[in-house]
N, C-alpha and C. Protein backbone atom coordinates (compact mmCIF):
# COMPACT_ATOMS: atom_id res chain seq x y z
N UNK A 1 117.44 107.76 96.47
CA UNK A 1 117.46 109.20 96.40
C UNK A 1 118.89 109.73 96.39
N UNK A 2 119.99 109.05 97.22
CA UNK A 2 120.99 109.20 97.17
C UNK A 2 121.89 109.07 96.15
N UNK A 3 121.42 108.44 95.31
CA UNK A 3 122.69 108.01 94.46
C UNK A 3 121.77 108.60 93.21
N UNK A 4 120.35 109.09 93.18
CA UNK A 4 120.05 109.49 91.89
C UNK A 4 120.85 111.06 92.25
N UNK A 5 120.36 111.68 93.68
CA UNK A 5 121.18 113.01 93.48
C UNK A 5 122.35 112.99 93.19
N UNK A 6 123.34 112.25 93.28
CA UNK A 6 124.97 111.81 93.07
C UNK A 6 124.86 111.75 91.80
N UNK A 7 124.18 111.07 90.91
CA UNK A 7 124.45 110.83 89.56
C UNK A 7 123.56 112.19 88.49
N UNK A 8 123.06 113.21 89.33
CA UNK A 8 122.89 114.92 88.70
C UNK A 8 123.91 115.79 89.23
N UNK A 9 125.24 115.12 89.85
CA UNK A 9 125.81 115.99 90.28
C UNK A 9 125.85 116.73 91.47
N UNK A 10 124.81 116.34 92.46
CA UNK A 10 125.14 116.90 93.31
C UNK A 10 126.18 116.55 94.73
N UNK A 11 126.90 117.44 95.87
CA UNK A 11 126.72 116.76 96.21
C UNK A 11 125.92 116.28 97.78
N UNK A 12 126.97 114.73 98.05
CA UNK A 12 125.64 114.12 98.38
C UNK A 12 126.36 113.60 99.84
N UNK A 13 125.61 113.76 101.22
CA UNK A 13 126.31 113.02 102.36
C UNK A 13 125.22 112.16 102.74
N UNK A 14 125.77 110.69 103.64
CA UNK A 14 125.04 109.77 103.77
C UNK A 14 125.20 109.51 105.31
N UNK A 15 124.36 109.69 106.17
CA UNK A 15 124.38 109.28 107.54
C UNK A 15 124.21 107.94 107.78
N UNK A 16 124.40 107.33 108.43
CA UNK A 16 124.20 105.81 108.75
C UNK A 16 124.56 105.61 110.12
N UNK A 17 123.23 105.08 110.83
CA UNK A 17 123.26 104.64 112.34
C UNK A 17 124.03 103.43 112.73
N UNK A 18 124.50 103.47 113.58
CA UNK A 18 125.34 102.37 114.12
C UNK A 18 124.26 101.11 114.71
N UNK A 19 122.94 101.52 115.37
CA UNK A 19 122.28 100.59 115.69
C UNK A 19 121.22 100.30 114.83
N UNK A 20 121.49 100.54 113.75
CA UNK A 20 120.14 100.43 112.65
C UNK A 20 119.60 99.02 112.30
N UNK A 21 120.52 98.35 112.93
CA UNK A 21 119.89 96.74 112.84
C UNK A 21 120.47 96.24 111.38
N UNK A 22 119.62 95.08 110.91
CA UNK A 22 119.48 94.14 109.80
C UNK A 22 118.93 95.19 108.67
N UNK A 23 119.12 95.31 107.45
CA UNK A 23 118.35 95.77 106.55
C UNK A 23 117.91 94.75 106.00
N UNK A 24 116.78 95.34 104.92
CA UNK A 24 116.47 94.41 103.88
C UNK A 24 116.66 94.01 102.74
N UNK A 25 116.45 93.44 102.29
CA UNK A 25 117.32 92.90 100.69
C UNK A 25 117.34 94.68 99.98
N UNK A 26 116.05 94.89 99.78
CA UNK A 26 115.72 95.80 98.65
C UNK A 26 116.65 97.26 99.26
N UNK A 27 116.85 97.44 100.81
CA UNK A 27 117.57 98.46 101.12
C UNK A 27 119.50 98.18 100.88
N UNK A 28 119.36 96.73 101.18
CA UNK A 28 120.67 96.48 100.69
C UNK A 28 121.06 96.68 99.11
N UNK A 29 120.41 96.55 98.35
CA UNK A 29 120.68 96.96 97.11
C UNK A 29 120.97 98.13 96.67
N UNK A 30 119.89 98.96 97.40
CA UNK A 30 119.84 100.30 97.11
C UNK A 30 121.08 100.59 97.81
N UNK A 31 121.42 100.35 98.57
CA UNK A 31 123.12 100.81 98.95
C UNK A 31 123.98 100.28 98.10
N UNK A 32 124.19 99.26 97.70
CA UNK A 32 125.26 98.55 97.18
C UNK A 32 125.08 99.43 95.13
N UNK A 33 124.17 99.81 95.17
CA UNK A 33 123.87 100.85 93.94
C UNK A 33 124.49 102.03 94.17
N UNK A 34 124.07 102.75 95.24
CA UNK A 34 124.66 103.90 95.73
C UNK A 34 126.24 103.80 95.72
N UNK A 35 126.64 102.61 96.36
CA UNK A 35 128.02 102.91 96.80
C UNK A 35 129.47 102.77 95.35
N UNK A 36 128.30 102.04 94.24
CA UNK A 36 128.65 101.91 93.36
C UNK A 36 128.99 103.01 92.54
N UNK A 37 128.15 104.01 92.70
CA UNK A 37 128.64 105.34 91.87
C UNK A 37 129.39 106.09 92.58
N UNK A 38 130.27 105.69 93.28
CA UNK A 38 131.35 106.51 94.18
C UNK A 38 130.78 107.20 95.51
N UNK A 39 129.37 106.52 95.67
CA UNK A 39 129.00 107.32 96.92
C UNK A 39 129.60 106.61 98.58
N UNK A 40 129.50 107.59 99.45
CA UNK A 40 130.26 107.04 100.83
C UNK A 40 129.28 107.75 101.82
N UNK A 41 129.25 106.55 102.86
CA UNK A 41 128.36 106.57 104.04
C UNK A 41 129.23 107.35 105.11
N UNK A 42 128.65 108.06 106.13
CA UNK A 42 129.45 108.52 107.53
C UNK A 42 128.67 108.14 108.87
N UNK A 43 129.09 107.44 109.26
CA UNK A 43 128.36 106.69 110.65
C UNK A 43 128.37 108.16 111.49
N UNK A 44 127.14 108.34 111.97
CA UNK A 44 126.43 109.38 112.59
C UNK A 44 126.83 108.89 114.28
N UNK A 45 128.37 109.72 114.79
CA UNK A 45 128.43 109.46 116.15
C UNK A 45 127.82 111.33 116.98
N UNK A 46 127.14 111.92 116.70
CA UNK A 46 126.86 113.17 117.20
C UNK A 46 126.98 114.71 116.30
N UNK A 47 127.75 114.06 115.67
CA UNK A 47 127.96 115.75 114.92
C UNK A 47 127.28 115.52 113.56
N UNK A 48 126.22 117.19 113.14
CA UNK A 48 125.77 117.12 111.92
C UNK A 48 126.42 118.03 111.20
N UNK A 49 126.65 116.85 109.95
CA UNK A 49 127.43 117.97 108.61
C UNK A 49 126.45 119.58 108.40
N UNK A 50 127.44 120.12 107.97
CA UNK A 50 126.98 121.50 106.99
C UNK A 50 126.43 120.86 106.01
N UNK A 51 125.04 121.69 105.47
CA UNK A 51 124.28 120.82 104.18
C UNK A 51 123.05 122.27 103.82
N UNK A 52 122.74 122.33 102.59
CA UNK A 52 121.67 123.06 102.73
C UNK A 52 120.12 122.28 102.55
N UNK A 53 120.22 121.20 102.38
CA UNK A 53 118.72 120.37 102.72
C UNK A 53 119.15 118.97 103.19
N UNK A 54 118.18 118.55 104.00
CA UNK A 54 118.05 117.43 104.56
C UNK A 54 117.02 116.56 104.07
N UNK A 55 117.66 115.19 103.58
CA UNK A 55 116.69 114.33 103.54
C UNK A 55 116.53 113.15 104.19
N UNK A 56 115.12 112.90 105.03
CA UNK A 56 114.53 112.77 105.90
C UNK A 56 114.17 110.82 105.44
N UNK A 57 115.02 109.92 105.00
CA UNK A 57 114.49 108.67 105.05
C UNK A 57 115.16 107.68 106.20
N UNK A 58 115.05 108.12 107.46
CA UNK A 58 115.37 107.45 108.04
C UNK A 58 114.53 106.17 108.64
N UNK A 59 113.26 106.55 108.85
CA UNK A 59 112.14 105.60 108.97
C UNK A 59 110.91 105.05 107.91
N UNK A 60 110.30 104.32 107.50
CA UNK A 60 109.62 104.39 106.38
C UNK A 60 108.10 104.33 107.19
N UNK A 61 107.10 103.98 107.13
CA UNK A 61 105.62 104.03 107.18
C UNK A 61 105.26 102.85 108.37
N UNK A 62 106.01 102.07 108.03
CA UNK A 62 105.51 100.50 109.38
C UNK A 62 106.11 101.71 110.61
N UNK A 63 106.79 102.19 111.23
CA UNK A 63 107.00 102.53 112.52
C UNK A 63 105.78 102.99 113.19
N UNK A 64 105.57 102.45 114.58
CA UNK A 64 104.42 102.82 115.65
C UNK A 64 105.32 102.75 116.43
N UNK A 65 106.26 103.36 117.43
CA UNK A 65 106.30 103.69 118.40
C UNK A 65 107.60 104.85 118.36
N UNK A 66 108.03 104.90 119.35
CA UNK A 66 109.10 106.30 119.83
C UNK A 66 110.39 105.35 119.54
N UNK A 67 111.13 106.28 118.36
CA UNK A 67 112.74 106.16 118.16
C UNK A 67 113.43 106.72 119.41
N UNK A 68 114.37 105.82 119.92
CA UNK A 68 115.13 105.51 120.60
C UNK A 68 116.50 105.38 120.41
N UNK A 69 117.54 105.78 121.29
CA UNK A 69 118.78 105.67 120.75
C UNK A 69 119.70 106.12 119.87
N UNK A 70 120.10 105.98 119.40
CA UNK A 70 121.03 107.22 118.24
C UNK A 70 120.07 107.80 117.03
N UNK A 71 118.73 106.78 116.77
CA UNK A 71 118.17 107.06 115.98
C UNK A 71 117.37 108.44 116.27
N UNK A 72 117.10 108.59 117.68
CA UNK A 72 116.57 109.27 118.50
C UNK A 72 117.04 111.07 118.49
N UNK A 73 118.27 110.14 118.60
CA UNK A 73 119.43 111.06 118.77
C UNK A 73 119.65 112.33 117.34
N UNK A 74 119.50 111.90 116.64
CA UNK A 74 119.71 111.63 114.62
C UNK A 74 118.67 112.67 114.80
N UNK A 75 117.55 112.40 115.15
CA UNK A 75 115.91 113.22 114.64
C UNK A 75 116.19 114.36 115.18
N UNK A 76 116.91 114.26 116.50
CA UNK A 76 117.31 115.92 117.03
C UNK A 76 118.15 116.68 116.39
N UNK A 77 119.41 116.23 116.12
CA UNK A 77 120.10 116.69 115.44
C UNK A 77 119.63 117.73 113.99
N UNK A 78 118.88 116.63 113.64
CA UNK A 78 118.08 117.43 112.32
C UNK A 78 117.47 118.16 112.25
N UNK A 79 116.51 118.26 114.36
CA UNK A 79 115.48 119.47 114.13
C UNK A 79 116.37 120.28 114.46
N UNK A 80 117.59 120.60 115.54
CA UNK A 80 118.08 121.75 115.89
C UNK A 80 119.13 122.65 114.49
N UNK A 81 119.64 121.36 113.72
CA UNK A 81 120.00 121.81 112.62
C UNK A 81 119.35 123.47 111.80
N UNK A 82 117.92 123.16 111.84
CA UNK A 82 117.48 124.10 111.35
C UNK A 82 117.44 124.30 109.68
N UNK A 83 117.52 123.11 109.47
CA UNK A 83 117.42 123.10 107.80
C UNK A 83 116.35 122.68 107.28
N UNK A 84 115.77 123.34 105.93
CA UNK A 84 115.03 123.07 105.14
C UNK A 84 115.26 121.30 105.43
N UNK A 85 113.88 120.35 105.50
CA UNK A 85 113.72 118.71 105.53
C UNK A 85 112.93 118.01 104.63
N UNK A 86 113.32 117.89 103.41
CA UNK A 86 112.21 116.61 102.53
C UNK A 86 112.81 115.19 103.13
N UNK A 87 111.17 115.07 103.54
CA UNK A 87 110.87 113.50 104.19
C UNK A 87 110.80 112.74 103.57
N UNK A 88 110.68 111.58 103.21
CA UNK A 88 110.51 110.37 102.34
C UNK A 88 109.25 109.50 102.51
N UNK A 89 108.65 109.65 102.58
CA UNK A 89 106.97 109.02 102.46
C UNK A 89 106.47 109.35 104.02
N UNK A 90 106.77 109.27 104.86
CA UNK A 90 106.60 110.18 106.05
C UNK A 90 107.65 110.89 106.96
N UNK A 91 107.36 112.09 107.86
CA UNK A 91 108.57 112.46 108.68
C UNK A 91 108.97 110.94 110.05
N UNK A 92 110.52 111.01 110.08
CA UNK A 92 110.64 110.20 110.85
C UNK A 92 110.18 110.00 111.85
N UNK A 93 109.79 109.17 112.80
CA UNK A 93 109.21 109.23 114.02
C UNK A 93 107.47 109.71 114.39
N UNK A 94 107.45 109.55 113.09
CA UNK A 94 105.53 109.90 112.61
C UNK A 94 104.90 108.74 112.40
N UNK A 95 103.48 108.23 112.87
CA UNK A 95 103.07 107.02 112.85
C UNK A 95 101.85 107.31 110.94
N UNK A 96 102.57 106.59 109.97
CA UNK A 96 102.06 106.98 108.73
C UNK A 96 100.48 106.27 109.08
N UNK A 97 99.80 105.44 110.12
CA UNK A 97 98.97 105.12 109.94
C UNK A 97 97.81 105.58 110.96
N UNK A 98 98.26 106.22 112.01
CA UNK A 98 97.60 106.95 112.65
C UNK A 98 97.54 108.33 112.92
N UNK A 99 98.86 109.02 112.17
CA UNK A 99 99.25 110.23 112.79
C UNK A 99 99.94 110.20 114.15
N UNK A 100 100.13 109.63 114.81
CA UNK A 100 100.39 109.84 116.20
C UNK A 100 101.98 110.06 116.44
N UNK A 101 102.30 111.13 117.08
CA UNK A 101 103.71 110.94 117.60
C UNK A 101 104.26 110.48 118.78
N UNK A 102 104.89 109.31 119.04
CA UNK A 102 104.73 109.06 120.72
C UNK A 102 106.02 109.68 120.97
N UNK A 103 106.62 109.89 119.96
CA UNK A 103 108.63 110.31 120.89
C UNK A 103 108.77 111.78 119.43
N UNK A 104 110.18 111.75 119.74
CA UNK A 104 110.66 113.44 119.08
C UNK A 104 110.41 112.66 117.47
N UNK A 105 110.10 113.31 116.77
CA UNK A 105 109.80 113.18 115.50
C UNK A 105 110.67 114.86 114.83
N UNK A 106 110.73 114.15 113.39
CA UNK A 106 111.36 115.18 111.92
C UNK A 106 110.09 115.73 111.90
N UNK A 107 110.36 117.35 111.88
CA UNK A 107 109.60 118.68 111.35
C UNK A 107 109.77 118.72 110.21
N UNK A 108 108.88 118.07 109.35
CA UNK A 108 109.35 118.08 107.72
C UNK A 108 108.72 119.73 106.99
N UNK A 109 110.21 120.10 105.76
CA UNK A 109 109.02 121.43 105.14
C UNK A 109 108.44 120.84 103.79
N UNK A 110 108.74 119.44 103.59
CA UNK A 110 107.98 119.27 102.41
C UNK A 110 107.56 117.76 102.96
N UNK A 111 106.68 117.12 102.28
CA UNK A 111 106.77 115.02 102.96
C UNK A 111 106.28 114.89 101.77
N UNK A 112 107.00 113.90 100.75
CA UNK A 112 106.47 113.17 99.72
C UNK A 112 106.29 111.82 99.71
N UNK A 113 105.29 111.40 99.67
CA UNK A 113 104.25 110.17 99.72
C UNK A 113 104.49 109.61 98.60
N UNK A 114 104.81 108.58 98.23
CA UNK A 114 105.14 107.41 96.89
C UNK A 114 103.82 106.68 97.13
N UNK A 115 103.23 106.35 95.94
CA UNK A 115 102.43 105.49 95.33
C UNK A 115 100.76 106.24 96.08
N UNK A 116 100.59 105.50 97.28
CA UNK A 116 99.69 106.20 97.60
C UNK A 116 99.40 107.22 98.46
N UNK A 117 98.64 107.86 99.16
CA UNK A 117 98.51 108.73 100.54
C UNK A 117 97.90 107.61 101.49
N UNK A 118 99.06 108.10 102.78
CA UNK A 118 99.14 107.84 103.92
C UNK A 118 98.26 108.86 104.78
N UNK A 119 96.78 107.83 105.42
CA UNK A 119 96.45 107.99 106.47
C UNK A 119 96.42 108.96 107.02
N UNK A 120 97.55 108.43 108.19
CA UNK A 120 97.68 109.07 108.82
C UNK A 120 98.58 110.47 109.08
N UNK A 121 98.90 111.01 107.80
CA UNK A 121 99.42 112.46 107.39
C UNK A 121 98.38 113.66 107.42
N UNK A 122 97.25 113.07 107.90
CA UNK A 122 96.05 113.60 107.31
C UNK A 122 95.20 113.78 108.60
N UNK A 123 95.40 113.40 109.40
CA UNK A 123 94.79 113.71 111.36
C UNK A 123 95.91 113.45 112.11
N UNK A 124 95.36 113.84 113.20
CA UNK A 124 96.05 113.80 115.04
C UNK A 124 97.34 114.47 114.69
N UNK A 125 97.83 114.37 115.42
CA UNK A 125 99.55 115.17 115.87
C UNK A 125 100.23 115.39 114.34
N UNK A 126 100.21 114.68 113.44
CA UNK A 126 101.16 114.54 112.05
C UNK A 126 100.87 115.72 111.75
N UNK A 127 99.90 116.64 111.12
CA UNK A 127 99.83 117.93 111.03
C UNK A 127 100.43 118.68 111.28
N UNK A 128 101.29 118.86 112.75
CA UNK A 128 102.56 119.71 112.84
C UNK A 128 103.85 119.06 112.45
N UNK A 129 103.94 118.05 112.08
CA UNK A 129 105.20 117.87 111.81
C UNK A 129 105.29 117.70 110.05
N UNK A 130 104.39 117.70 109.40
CA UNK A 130 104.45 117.06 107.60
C UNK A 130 105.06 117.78 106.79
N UNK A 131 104.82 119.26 107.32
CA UNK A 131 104.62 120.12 106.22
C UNK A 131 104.21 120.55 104.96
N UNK A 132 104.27 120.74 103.79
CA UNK A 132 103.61 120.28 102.83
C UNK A 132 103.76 119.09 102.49
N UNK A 133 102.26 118.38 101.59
CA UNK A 133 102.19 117.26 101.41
C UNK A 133 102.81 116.96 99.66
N UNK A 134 102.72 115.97 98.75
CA UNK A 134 103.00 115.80 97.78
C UNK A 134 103.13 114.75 97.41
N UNK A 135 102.74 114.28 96.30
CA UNK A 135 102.35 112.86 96.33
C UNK A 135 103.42 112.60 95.12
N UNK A 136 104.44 110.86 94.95
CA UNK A 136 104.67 110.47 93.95
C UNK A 136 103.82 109.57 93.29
N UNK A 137 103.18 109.40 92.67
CA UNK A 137 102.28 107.93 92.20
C UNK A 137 103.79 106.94 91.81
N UNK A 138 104.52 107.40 90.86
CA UNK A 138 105.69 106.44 90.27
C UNK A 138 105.38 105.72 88.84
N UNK A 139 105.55 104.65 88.78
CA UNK A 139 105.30 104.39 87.37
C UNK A 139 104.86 102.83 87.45
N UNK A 140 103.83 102.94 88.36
CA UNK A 140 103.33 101.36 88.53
C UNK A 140 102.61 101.10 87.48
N UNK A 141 102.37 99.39 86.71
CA UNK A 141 101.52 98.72 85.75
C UNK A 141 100.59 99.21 85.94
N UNK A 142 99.62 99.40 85.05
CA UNK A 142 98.32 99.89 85.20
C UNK A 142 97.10 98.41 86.15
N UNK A 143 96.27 98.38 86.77
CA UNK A 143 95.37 97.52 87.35
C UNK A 143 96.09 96.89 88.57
N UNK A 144 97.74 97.85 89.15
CA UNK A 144 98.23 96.86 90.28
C UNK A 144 97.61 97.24 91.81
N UNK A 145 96.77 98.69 91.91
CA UNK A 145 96.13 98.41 93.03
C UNK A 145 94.92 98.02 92.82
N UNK A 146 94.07 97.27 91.92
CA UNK A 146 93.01 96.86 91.39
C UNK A 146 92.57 95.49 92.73
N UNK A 147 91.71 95.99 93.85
CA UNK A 147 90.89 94.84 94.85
C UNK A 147 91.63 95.22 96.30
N UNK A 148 92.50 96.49 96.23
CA UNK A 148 92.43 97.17 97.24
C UNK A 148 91.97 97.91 97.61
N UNK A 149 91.18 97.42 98.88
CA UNK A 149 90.23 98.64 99.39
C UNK A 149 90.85 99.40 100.49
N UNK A 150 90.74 100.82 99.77
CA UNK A 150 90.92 101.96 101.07
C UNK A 150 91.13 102.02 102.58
N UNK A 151 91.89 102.42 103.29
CA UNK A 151 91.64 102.15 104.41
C UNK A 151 91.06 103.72 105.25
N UNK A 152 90.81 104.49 104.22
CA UNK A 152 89.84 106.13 104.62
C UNK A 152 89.30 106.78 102.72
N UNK A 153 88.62 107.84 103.50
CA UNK A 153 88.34 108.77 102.00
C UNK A 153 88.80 109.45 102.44
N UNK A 154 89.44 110.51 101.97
CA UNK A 154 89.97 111.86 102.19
C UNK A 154 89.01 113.10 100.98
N UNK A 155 88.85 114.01 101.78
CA UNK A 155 87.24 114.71 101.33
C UNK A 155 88.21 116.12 101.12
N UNK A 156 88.52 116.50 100.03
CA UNK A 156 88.54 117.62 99.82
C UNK A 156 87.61 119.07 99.26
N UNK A 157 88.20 119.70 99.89
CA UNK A 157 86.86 120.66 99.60
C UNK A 157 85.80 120.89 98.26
N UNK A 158 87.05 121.00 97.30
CA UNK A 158 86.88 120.71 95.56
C UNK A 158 85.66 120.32 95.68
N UNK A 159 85.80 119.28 95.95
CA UNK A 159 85.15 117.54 95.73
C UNK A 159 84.06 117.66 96.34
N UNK A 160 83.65 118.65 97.50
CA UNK A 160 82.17 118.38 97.75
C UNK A 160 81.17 118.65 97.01
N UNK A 161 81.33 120.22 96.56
CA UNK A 161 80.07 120.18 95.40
C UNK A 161 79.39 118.76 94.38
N UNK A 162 80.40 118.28 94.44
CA UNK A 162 79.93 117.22 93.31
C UNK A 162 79.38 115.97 94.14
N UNK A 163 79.73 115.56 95.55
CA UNK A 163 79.61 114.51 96.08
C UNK A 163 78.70 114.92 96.61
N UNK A 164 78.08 115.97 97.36
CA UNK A 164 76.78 116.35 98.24
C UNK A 164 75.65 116.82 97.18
N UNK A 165 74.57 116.33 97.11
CA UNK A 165 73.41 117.14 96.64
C UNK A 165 73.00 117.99 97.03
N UNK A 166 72.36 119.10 96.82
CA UNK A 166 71.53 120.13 96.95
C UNK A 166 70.47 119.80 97.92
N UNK A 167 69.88 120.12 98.89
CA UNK A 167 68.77 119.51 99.49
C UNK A 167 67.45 120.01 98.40
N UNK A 168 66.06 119.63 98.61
CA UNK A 168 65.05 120.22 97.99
C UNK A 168 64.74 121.56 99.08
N UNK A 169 63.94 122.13 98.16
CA UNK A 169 63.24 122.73 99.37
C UNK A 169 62.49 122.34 100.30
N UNK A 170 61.63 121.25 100.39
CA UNK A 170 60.72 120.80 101.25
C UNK A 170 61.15 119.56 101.68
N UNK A 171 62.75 119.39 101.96
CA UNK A 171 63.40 118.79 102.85
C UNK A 171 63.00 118.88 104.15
N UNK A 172 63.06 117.42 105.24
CA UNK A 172 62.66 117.26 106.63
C UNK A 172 63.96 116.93 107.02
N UNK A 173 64.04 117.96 108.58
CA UNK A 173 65.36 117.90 109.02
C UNK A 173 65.34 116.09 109.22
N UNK A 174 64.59 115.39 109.17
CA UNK A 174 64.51 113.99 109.84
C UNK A 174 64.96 113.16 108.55
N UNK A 175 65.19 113.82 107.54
CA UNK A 175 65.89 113.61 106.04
C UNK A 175 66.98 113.69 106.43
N UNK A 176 67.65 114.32 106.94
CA UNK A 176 69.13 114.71 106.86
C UNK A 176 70.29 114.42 107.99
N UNK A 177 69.24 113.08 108.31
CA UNK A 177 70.05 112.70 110.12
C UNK A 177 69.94 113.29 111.44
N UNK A 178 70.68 112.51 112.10
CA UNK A 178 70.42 112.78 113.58
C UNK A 178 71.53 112.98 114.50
N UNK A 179 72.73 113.83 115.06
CA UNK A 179 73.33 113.67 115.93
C UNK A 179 73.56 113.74 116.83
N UNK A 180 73.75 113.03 118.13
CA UNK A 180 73.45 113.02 119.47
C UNK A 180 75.10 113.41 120.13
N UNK A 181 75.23 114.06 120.76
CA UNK A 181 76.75 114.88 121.26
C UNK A 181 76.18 115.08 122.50
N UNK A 182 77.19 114.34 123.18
CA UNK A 182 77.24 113.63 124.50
C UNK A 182 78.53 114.16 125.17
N UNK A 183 78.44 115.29 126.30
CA UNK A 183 79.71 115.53 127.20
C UNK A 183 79.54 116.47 128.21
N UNK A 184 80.35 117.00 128.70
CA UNK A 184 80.44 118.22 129.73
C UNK A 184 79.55 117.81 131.10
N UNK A 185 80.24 118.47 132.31
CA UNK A 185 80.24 118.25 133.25
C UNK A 185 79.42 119.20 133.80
N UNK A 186 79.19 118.79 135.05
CA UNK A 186 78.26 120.28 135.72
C UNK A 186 78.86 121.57 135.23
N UNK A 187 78.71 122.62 134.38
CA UNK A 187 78.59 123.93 134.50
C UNK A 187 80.56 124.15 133.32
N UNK A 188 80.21 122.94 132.61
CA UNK A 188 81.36 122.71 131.76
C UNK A 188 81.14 122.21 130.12
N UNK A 189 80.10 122.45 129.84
CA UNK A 189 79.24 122.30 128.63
C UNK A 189 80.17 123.09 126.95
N UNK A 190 80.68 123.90 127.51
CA UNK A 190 81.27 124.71 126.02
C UNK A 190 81.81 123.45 125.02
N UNK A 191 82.28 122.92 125.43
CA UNK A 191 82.62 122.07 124.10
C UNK A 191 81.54 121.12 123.35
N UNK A 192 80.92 120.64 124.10
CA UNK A 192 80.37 119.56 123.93
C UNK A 192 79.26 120.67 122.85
N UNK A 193 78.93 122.02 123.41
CA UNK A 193 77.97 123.07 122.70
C UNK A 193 78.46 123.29 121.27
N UNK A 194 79.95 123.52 121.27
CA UNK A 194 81.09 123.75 120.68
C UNK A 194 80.41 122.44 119.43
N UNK A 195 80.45 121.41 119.53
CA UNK A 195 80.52 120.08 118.53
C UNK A 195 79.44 119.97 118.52
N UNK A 196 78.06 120.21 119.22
CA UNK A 196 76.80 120.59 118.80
C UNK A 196 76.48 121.63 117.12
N UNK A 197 76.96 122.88 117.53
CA UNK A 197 76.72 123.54 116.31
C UNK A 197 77.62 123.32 115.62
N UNK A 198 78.59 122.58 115.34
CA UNK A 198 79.29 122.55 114.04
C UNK A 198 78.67 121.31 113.13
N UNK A 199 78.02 120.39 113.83
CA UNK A 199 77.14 119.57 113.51
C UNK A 199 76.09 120.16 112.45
N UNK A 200 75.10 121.06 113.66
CA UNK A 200 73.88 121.69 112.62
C UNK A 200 74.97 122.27 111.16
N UNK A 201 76.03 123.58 112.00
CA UNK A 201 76.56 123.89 110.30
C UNK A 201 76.98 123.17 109.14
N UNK A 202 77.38 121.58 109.64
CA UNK A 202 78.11 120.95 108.74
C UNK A 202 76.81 120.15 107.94
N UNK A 203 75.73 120.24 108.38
CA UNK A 203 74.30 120.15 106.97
C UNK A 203 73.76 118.99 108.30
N UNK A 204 73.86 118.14 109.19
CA UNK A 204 72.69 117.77 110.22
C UNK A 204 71.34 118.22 110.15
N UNK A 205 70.60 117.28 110.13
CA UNK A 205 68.94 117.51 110.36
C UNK A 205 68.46 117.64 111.93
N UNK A 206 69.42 116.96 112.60
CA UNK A 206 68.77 117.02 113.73
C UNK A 206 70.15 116.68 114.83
N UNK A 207 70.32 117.87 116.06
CA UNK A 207 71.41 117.78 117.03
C UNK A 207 70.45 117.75 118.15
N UNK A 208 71.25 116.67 119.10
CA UNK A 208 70.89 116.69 120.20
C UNK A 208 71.78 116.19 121.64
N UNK A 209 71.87 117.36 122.38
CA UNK A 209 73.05 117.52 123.10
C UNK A 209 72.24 116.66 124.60
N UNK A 210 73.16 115.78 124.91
CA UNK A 210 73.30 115.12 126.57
C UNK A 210 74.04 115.77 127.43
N UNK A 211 73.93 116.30 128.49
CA UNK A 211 75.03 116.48 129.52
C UNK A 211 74.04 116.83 130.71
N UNK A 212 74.88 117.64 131.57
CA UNK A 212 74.96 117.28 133.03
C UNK A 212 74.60 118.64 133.19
């Protein structure tokens, strides 16, 4: 991303953590590309440049747990910054496969997703931090995710008309399932009531609430 914005002219600053560890071949390249078109790194000891957007690839999709350490350090910087943030396939410090945030995570205002959609951008905690979503597909061979299976559906609204049938009229609620919603404590029932009727509204044949 760096060195394609460098080579439209813009320009371009490069943070780089001091404890960032080992990279990998394919990230080493991508630097040694970058640095090739006259671009230059600035080891991130506390202070953030003036910039009018931030881009957000500091972590990629494998991370599950809380950034730590300058990296830690880095994610703050960026939120107090207060700048517009495109993320790079997820915001930093966001778990792409569960949603979950365990430590300070990037408030992204845009997150663009390469190849496919991530999970976990899509429930639990990630929701406040994504911002808009946006997908790259890229320019993969045709048949290369061909015998990968999904690891969710994602149901957009569009899409239901066509995926739900119509019931008949002389449909039996005992046609249309059964859900049993199980919670609340002595004289503490609202929720559990709460996930009862959204059940019946969401097309259920049959709710049936347990509690105390």
């Amino acid at each position: 991303m760096a060195r394609l914005a460098r080579q439209a002219g813009r320009q371009v600053q490069v943070l780089r953590l001091v404890d960032a560890g080992a990279r990998t071949e394919l990230a080493e390249r991508a630097r040694a590309a970058y640095l090739a078109v006259g671009g230059q790194e600035t080891i991130f000891e506390g202070d953030f440049p003036a910039a009018d957007l931030v881009v957000d690839a500091l972590f990629g999709i494998g991370l599950n747990r809380a950034p730590n350490g300058d990296a830690a350090r880095l994610i703050a910087a960026i939120i107090d910054s207060g700048l517009p943030v495109l993320s790079l396939d997820v915001p930093s410090g966001v778990d792409a496969r569960t949603g979950a945030v365990p430590g300070v995570a990037v408030r992204a205002t845009i997150t663009l997703q390469f190849i496919l959609r991530h999970q976990g951008l899509y429930t639990a905690d990630a929701l406040e931090y994504i911002g808009g979503r946006r997908l790259a597909p890229l320019s993969l061979p045709g048949g290369s995710q061909r015998g990968i299976a999904p690891a969710a559906c994602l149901w957009l609204p569009s899409r239901l008309p066509t995926q739900l049938a119509p019931r008949r009229a002389n449909t039996h609620k005992g046609e249309s399932g059964h859900v049993l919603c199980v919670g609340g404590n002595a004289g503490s029932g609202g929720a559990v009531m709460l996930a009862a009727e959204s059940a019946l509204r969401a097309g259920a044949g049959l709710v049936s609430v347990a509690t105390q």
